[in-house]
N, C-alpha and C. Protein backbone atom coordinates (compact mmCIF):
# COMPACT_ATOMS: atom_id res chain seq x y z
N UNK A 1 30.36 6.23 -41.26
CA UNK A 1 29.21 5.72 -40.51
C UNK A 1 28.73 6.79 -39.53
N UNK A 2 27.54 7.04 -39.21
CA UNK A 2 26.65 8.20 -38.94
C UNK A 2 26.58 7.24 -36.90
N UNK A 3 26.84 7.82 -36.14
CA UNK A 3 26.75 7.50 -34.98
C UNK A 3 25.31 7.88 -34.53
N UNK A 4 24.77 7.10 -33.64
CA UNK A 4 23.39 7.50 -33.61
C UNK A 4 23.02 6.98 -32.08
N UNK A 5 22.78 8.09 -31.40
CA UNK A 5 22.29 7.50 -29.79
C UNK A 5 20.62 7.36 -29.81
N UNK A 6 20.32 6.18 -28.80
CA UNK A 6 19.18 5.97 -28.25
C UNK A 6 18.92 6.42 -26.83
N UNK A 7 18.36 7.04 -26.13
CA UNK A 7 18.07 7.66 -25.07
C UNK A 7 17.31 6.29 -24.33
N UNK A 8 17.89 5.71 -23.27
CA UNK A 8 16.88 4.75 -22.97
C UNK A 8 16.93 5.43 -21.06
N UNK A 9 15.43 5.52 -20.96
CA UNK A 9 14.97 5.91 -19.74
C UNK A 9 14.05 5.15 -19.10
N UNK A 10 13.66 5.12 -17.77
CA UNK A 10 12.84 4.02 -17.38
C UNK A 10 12.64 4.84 -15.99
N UNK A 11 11.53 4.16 -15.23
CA UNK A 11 11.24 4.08 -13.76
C UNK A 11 10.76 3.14 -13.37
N UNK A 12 11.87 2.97 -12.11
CA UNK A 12 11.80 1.72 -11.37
C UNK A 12 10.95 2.12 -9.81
N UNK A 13 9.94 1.32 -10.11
CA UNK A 13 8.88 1.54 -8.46
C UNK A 13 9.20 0.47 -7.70
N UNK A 14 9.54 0.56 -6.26
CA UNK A 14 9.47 -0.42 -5.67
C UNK A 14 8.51 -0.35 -4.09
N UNK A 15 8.27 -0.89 -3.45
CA UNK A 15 7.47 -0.67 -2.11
C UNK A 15 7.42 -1.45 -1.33
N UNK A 16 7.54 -1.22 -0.10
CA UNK A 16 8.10 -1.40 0.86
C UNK A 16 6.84 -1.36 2.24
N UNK A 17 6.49 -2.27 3.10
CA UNK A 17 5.25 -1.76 3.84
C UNK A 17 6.24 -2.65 5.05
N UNK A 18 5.84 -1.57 6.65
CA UNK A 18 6.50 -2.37 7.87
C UNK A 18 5.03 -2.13 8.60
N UNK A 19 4.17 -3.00 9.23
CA UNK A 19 3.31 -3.30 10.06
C UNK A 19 3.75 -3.34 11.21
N UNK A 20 3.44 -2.38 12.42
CA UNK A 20 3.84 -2.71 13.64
C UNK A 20 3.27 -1.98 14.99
N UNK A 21 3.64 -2.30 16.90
CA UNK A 21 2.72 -2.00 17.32
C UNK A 21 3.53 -0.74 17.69
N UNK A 22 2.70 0.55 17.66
CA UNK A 22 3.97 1.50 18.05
C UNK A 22 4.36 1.53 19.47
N UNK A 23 3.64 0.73 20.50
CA UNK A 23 3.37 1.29 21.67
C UNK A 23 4.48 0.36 22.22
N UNK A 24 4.91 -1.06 21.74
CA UNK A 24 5.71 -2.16 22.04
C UNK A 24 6.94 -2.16 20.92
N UNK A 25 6.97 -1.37 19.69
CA UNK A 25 8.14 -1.60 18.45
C UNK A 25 8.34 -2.92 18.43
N UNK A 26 7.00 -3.67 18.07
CA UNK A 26 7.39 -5.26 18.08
C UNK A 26 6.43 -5.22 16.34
N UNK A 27 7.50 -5.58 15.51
CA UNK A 27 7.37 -5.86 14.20
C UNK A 27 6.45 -7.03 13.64
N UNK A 28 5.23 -6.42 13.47
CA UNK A 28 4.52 -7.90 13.15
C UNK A 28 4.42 -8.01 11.40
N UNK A 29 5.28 -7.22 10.78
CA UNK A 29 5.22 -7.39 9.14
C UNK A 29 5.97 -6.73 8.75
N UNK A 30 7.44 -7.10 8.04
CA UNK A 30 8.43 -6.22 7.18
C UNK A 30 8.80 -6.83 6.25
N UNK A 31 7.76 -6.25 5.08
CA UNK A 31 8.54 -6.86 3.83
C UNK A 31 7.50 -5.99 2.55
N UNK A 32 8.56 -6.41 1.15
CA UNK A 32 8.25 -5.78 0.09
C UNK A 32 7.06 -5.91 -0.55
N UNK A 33 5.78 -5.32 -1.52
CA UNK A 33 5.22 -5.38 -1.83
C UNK A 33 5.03 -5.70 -4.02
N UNK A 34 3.98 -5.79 -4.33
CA UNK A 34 3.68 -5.94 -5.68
C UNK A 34 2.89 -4.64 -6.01
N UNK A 35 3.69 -3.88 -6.80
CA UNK A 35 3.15 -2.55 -7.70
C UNK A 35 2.17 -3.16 -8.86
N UNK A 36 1.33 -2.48 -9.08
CA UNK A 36 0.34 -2.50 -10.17
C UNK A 36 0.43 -1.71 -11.55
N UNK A 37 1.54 -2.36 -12.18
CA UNK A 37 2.16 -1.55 -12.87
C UNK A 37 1.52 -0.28 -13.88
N UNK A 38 0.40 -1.13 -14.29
CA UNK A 38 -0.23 -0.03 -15.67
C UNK A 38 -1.25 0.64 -14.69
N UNK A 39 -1.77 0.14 -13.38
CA UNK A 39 -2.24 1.38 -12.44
C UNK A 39 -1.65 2.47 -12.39
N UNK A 40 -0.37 2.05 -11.90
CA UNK A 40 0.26 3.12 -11.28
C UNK A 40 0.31 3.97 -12.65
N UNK A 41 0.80 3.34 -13.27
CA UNK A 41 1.47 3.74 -14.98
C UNK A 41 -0.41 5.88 -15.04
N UNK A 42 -1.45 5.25 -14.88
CA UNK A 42 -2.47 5.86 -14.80
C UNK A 42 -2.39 6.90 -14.44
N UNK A 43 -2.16 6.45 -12.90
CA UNK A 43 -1.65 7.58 -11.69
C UNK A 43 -1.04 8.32 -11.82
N UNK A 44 0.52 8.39 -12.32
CA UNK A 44 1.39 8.76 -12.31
C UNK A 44 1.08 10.06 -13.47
N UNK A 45 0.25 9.58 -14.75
CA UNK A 45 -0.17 10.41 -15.61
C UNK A 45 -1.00 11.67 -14.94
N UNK A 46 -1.84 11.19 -14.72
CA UNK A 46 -3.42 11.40 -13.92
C UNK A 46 -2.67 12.66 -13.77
N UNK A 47 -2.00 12.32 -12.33
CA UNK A 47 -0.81 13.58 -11.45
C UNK A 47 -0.26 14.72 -12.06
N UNK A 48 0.73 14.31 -12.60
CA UNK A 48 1.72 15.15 -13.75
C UNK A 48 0.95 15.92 -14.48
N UNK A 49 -0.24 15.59 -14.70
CA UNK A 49 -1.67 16.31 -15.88
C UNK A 49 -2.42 16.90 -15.60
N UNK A 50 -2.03 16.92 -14.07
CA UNK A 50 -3.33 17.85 -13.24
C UNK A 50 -4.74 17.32 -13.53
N UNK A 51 -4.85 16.23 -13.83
CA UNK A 51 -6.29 16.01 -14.29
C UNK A 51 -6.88 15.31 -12.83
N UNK A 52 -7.12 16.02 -12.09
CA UNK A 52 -7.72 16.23 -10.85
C UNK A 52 -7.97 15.09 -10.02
N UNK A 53 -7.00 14.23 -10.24
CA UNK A 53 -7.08 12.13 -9.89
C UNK A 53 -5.80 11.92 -9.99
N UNK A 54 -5.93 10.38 -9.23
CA UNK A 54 -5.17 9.76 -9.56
C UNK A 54 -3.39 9.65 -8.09
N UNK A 55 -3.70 10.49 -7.70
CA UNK A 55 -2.87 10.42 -6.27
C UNK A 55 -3.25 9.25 -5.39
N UNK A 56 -2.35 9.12 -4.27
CA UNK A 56 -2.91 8.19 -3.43
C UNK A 56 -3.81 8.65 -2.67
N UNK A 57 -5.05 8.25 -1.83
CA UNK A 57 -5.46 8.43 -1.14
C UNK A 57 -6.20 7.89 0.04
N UNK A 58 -5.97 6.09 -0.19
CA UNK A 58 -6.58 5.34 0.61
C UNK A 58 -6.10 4.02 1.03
N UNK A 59 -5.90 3.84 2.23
CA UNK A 59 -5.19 2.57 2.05
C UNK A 59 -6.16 1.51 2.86
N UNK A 60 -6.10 0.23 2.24
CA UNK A 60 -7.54 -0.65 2.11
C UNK A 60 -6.63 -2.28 2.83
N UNK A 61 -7.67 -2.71 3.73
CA UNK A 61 -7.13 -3.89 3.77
C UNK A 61 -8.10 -5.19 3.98
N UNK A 62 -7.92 -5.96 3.72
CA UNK A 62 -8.72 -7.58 3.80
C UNK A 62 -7.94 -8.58 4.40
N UNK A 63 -9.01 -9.87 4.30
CA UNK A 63 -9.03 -11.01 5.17
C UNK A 63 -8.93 -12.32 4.04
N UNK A 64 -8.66 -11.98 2.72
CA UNK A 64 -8.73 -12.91 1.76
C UNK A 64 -7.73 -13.33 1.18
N UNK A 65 -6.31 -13.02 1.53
CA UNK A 65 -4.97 -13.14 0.92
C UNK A 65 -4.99 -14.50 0.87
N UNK A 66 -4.70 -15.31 2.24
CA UNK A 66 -4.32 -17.03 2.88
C UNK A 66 -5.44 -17.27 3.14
N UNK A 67 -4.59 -18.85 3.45
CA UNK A 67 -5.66 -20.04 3.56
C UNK A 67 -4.73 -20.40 4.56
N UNK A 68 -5.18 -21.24 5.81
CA UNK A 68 -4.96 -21.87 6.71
C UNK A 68 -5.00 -23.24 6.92
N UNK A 69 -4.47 -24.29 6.77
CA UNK A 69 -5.19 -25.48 6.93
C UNK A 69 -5.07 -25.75 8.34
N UNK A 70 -5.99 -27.19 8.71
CA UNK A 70 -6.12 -27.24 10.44
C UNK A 70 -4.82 -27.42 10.76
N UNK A 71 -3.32 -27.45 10.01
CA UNK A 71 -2.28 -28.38 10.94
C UNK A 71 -1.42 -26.59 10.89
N UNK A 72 -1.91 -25.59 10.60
CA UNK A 72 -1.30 -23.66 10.11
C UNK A 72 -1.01 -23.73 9.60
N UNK A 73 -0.61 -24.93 8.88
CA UNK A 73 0.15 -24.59 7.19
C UNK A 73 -0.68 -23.03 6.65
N UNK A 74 0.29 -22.00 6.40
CA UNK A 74 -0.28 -20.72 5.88
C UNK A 74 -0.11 -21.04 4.16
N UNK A 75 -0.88 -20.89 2.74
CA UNK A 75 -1.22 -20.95 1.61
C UNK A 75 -1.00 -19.54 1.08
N UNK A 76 -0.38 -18.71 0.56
CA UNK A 76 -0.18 -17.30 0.09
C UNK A 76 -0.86 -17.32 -1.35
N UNK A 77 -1.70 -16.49 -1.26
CA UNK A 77 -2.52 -16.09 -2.83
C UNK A 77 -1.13 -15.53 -3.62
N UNK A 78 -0.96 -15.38 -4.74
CA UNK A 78 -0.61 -14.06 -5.40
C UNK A 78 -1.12 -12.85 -5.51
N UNK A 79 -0.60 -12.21 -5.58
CA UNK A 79 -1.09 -10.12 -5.18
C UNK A 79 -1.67 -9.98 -6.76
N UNK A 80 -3.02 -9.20 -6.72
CA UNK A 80 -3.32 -8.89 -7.73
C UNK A 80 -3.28 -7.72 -8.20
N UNK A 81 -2.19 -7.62 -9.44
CA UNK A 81 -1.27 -6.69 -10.02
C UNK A 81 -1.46 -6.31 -11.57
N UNK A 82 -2.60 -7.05 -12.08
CA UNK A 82 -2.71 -6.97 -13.18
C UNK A 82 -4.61 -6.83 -13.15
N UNK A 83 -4.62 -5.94 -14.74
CA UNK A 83 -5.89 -5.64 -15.00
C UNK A 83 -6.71 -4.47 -14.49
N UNK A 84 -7.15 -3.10 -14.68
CA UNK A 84 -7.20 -1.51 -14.58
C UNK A 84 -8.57 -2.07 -13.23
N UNK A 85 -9.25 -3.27 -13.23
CA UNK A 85 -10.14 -3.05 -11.68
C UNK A 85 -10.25 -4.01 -11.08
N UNK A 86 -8.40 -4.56 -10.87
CA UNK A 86 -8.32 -5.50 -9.71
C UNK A 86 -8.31 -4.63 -8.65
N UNK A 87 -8.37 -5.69 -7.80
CA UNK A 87 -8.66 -5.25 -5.93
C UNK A 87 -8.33 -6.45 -5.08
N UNK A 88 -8.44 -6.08 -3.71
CA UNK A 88 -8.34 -7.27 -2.52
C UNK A 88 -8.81 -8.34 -2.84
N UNK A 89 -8.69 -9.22 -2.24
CA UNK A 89 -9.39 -10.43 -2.66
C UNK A 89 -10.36 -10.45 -1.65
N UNK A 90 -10.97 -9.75 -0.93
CA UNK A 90 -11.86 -9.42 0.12
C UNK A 90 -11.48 -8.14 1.28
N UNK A 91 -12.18 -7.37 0.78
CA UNK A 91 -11.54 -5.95 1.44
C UNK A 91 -12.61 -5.94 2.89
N UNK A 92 -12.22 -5.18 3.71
CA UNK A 92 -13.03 -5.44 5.21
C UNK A 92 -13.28 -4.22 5.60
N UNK A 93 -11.83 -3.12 5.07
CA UNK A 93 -11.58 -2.02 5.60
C UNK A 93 -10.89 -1.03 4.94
N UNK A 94 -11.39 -0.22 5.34
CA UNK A 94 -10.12 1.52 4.63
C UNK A 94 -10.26 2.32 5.39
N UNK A 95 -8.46 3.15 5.10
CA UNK A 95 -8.70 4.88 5.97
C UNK A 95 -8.18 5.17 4.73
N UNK A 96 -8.72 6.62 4.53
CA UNK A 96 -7.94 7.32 3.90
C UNK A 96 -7.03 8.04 4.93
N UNK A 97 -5.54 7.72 3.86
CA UNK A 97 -3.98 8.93 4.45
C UNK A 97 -3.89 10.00 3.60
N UNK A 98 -4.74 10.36 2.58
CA UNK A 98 -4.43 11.79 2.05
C UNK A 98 -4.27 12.49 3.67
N UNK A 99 -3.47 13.28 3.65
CA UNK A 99 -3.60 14.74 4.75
C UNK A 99 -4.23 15.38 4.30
N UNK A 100 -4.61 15.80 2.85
CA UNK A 100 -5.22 17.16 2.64
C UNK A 100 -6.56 16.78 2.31
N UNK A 101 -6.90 15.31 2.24
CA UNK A 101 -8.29 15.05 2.45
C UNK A 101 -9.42 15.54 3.55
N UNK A 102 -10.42 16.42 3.15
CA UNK A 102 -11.31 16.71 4.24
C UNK A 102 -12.01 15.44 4.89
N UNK A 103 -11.71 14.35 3.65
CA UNK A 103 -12.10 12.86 4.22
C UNK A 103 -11.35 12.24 5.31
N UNK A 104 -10.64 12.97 5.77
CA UNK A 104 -9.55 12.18 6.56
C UNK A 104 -9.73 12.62 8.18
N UNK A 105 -10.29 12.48 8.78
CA UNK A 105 -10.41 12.74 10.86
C UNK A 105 -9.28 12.70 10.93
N UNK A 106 -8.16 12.61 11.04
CA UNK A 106 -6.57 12.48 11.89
C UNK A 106 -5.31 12.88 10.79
N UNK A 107 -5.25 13.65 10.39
CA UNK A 107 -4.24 13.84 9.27
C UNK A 107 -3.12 13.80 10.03
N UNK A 108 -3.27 13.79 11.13
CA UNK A 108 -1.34 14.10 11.54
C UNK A 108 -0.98 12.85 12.12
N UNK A 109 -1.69 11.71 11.98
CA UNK A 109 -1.30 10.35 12.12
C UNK A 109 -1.22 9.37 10.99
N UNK A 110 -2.10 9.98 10.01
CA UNK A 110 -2.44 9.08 8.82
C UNK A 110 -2.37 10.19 7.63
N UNK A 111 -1.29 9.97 7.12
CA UNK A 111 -0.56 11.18 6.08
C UNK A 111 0.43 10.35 5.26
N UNK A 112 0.42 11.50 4.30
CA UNK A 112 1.64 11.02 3.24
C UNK A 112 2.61 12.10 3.42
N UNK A 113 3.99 11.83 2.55
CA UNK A 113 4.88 13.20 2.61
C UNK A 113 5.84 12.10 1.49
N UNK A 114 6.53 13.06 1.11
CA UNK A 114 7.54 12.64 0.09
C UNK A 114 8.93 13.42 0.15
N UNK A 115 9.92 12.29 0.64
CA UNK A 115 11.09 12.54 0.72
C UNK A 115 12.16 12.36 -0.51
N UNK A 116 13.07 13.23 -0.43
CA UNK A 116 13.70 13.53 -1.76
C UNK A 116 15.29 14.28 -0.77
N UNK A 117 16.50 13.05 -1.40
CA UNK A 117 18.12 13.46 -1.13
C UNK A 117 18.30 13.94 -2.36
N UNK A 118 18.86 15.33 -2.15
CA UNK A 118 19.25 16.31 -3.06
C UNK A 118 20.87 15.70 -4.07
N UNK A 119 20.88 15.37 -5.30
CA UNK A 119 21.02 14.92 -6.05
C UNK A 119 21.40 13.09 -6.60
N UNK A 120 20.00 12.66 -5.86
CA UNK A 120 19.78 11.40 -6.02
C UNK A 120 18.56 10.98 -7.04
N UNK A 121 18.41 9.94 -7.47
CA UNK A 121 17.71 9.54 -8.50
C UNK A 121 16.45 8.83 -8.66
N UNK A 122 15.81 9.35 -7.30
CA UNK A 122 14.67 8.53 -6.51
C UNK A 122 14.06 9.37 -5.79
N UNK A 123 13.09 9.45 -5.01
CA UNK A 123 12.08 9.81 -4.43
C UNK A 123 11.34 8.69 -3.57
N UNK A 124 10.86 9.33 -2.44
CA UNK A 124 10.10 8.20 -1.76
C UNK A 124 8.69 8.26 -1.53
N UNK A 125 8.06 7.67 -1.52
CA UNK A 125 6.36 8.48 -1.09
C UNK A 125 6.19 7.68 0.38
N UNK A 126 6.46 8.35 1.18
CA UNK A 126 6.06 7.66 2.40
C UNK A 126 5.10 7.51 3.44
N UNK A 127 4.08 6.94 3.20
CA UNK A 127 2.31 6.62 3.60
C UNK A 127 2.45 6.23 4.92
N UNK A 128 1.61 6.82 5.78
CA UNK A 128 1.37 6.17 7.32
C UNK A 128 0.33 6.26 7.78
N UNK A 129 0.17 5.19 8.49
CA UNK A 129 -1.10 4.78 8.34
C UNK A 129 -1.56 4.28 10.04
N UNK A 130 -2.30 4.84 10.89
CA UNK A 130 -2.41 4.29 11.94
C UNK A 130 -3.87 3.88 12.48
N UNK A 131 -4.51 2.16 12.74
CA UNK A 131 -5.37 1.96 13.13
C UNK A 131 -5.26 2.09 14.62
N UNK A 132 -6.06 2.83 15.15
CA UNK A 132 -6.00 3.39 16.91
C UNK A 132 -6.99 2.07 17.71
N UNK A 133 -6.90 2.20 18.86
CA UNK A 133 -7.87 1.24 19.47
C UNK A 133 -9.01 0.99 19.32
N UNK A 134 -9.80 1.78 18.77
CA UNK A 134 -10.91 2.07 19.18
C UNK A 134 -11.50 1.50 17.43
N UNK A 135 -10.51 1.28 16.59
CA UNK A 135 -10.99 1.19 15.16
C UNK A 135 -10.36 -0.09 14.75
N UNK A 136 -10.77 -0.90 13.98
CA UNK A 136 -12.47 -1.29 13.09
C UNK A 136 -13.58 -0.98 14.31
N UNK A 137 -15.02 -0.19 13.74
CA UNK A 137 -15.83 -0.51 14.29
C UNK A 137 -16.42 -1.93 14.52
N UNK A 138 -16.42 -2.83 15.48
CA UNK A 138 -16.80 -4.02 15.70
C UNK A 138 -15.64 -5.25 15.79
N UNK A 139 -14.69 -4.99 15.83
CA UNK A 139 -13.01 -5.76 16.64
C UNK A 139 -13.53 -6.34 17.95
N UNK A 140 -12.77 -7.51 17.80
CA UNK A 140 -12.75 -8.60 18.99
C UNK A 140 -12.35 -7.75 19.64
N UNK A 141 -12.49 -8.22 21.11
CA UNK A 141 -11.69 -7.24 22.31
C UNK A 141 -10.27 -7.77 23.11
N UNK A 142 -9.54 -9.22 21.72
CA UNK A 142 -8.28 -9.20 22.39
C UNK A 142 -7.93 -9.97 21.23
N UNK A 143 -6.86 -9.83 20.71
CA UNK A 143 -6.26 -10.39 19.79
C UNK A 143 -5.77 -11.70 19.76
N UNK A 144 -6.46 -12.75 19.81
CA UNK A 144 -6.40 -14.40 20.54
C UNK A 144 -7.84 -14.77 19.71
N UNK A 145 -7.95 -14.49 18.32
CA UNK A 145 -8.58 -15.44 17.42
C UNK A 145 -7.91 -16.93 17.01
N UNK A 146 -8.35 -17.54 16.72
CA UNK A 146 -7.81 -19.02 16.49
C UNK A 146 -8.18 -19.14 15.27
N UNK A 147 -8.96 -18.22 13.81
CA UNK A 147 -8.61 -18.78 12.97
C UNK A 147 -8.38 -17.02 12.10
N UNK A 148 -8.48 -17.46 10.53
CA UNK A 148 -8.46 -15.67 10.30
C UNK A 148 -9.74 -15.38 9.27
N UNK A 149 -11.11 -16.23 9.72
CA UNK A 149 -11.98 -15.53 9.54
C UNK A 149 -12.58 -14.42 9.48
N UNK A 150 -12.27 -13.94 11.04
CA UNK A 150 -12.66 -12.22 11.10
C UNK A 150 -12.53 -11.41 10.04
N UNK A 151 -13.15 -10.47 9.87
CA UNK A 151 -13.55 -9.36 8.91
C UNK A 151 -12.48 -8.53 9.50
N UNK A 152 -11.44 -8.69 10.75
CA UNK A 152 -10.16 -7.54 10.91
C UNK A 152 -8.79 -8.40 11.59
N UNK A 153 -9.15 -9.59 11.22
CA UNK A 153 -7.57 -10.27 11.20
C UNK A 153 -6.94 -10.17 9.52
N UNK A 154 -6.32 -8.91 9.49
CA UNK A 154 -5.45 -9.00 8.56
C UNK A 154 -4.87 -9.27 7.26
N UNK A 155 -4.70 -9.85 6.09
CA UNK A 155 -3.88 -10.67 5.44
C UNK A 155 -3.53 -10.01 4.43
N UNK A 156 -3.98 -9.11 3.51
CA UNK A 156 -3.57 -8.12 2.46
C UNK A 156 -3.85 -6.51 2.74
N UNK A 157 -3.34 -6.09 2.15
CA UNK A 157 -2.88 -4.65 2.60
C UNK A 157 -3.03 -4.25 0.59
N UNK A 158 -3.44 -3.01 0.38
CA UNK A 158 -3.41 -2.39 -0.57
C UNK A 158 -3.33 -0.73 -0.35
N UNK A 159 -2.42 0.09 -1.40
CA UNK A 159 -2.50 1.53 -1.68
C UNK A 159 -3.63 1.55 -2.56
N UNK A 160 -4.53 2.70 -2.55
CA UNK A 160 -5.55 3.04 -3.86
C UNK A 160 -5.21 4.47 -3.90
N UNK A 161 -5.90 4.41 -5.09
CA UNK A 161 -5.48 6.35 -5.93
C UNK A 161 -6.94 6.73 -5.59
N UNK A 162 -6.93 8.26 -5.36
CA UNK A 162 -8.31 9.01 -5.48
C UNK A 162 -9.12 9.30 -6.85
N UNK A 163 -10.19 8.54 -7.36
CA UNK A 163 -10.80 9.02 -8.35
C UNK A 163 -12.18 9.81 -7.94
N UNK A 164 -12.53 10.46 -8.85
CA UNK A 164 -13.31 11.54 -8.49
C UNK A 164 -15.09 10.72 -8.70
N UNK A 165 -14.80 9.66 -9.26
CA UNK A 165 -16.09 8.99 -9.19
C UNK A 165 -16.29 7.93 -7.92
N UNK A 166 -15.06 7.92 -7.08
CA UNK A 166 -15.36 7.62 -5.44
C UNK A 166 -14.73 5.90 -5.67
N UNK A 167 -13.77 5.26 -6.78
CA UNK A 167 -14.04 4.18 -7.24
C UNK A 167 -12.44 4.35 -7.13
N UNK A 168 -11.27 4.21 -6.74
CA UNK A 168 -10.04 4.18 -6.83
C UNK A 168 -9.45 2.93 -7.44
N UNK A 169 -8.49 3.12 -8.00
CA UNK A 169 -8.12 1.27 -8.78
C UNK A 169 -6.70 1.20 -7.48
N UNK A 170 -6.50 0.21 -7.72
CA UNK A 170 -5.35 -0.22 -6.67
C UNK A 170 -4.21 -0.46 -7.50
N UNK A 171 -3.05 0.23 -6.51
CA UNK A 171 -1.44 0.36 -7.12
C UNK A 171 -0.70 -0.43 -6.60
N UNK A 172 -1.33 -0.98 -5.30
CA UNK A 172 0.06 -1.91 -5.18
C UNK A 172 -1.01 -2.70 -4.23
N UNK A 173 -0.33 -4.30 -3.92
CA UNK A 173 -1.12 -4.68 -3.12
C UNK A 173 0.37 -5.67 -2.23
N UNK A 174 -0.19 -6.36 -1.21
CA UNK A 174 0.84 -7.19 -0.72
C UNK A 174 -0.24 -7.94 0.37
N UNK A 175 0.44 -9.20 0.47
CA UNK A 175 -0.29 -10.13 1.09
C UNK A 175 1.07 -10.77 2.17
N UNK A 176 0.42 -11.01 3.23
CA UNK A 176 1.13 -11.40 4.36
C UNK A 176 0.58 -12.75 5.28
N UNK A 177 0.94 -13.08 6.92
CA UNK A 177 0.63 -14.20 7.46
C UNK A 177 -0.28 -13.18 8.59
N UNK A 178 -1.46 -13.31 8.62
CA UNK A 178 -2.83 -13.09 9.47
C UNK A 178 -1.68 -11.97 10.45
N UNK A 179 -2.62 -11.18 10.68
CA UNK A 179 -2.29 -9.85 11.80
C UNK A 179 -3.75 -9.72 12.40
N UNK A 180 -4.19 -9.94 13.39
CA UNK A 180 -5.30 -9.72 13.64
C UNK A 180 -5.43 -8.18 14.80
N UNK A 181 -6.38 -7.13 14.69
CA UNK A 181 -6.70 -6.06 14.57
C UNK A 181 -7.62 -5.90 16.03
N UNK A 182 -7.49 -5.74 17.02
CA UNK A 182 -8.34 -5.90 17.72
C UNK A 182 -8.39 -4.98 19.31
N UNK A 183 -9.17 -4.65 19.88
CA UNK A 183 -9.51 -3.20 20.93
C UNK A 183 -8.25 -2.92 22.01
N UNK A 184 -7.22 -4.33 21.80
CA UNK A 184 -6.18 -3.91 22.73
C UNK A 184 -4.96 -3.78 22.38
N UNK A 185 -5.06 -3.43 21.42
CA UNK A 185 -3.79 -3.35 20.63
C UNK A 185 -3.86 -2.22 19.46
N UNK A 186 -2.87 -1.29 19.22
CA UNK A 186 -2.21 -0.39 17.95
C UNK A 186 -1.79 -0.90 17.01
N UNK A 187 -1.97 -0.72 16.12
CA UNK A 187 -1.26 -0.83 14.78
C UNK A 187 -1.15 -0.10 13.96
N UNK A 188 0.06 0.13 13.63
CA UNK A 188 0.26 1.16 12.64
C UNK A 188 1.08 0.50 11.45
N UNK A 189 1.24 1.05 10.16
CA UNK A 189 1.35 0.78 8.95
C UNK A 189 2.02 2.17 8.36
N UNK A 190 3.90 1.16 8.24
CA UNK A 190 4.64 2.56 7.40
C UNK A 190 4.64 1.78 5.81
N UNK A 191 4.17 2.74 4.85
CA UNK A 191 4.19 2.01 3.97
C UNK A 191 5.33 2.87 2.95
N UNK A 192 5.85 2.85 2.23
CA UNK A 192 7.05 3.39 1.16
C UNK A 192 6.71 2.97 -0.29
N UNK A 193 6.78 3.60 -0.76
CA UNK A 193 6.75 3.72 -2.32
C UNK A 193 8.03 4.37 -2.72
N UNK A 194 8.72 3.71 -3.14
CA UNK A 194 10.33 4.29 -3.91
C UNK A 194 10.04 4.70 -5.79
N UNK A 195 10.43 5.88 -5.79
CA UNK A 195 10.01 5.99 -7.27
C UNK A 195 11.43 6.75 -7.64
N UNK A 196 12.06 5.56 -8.62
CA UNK A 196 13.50 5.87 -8.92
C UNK A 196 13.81 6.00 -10.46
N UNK A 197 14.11 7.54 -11.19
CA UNK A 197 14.35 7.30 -12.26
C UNK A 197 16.16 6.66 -13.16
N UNK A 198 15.14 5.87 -14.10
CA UNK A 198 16.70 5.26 -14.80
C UNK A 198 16.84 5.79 -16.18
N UNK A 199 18.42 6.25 -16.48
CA UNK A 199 18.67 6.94 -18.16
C UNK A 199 19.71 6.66 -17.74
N UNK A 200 20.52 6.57 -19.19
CA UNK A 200 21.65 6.50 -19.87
C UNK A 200 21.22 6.72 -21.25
N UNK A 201 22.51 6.37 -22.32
CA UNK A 201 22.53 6.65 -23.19
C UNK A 201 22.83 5.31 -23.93
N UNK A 202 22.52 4.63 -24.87
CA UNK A 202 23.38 3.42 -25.61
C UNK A 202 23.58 4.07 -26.81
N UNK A 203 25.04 3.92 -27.44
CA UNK A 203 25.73 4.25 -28.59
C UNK A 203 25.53 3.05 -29.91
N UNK A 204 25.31 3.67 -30.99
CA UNK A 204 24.65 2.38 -32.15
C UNK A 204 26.33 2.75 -32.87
């Protein structure tokens, strides 16, 4: 009998986003997100191919995730993760965190970098993202909304890739409970992308 191996390899993405104020380290969002799989799947090509796309470069957020009813019961959408031109379910806002974007006013606050432990099986892409006081143009001037109407209270958060036709598809999205955005308060956004490869061998 002729022994015969299968090479089975894979990559496992996972992501990770912490919302918080830097000025107080009071955590108003820590938790995991939903990858866009055959997005990313794009991206990841795009990259590796030099075909001049397809990196991250923008991170986008909306007011359309939840529903509120009058008694706060909070209602969580599902993250939309499927299909090459899903998006927010109502986007309000974006910065781009490329650093090497000429699109970008503040690169040394709102940047990417990618960390890598020397013989481990993962990689991290680690996005940061900081809305300053003074931004959304047009923010309440104190964070004491009573519902999450506003166009900058919060509720989904998305990564997008740079395409060269100005149209990015979205790689990951995550939906949370209202953060509202407003002239007296910081917020900043660490976001993580874990990109971990898997191989072995199975014996037939």
């Amino acid at each position: 009998m002729t022994d015969k191996f299968n090479e089975m390899n894979g990559i496992l993405l996972q992501g990770h986003i912490k919302i918080f104020d830097p000025e107080t380290n009071d955590i108003l969002v820590d938790k995991r997100n939903a990858i866009h799989y055959e997005n990313m799947s794009i991206s990841l090509a795009e990259s590796i191919a030099n075909g001049g796309q397809g990196w991250i470069n923008e991170m986008a957020f909306g007011n359309g995730g939840t529903t509120v009813d009058p008694t706060g019961i909070i209602t969580y959408l599902t993250p939309n993760s499927t299909g090459t031109n899903a998006s927010l379910y109502n986007q309000t806002f974006s910065k781009i965190v490329d650093d090497r974007s000429v699109s970008n006013p503040d690169p040394v606050r709102n940047k990417i970098e990618t960390r890598h432990v020397s013989g481990t099986n993962y990689t991290d892409v680690f996005i940061s993202c900081l809305l300053d006081y003074g931004e959304p143009s047009g923010q309440d001037a104190f964070d004491a909304a009573t519902d999450n109407e506003s166009l900058f209270v919060f509720d989904e958060l998305g990564l997008k890739s740079y395409s060269s036709s100005g149209d990015g598809r979205l790689l990951t999205h995550v939906i949370f409970h209202p953060v509202q955005k407003s002239l007296n308060r910081l917020i900043q956004i660490d976001y993580t992308v874990r990109i971990q490869s898997l191989s072995g061998f199975n014996e037939e």
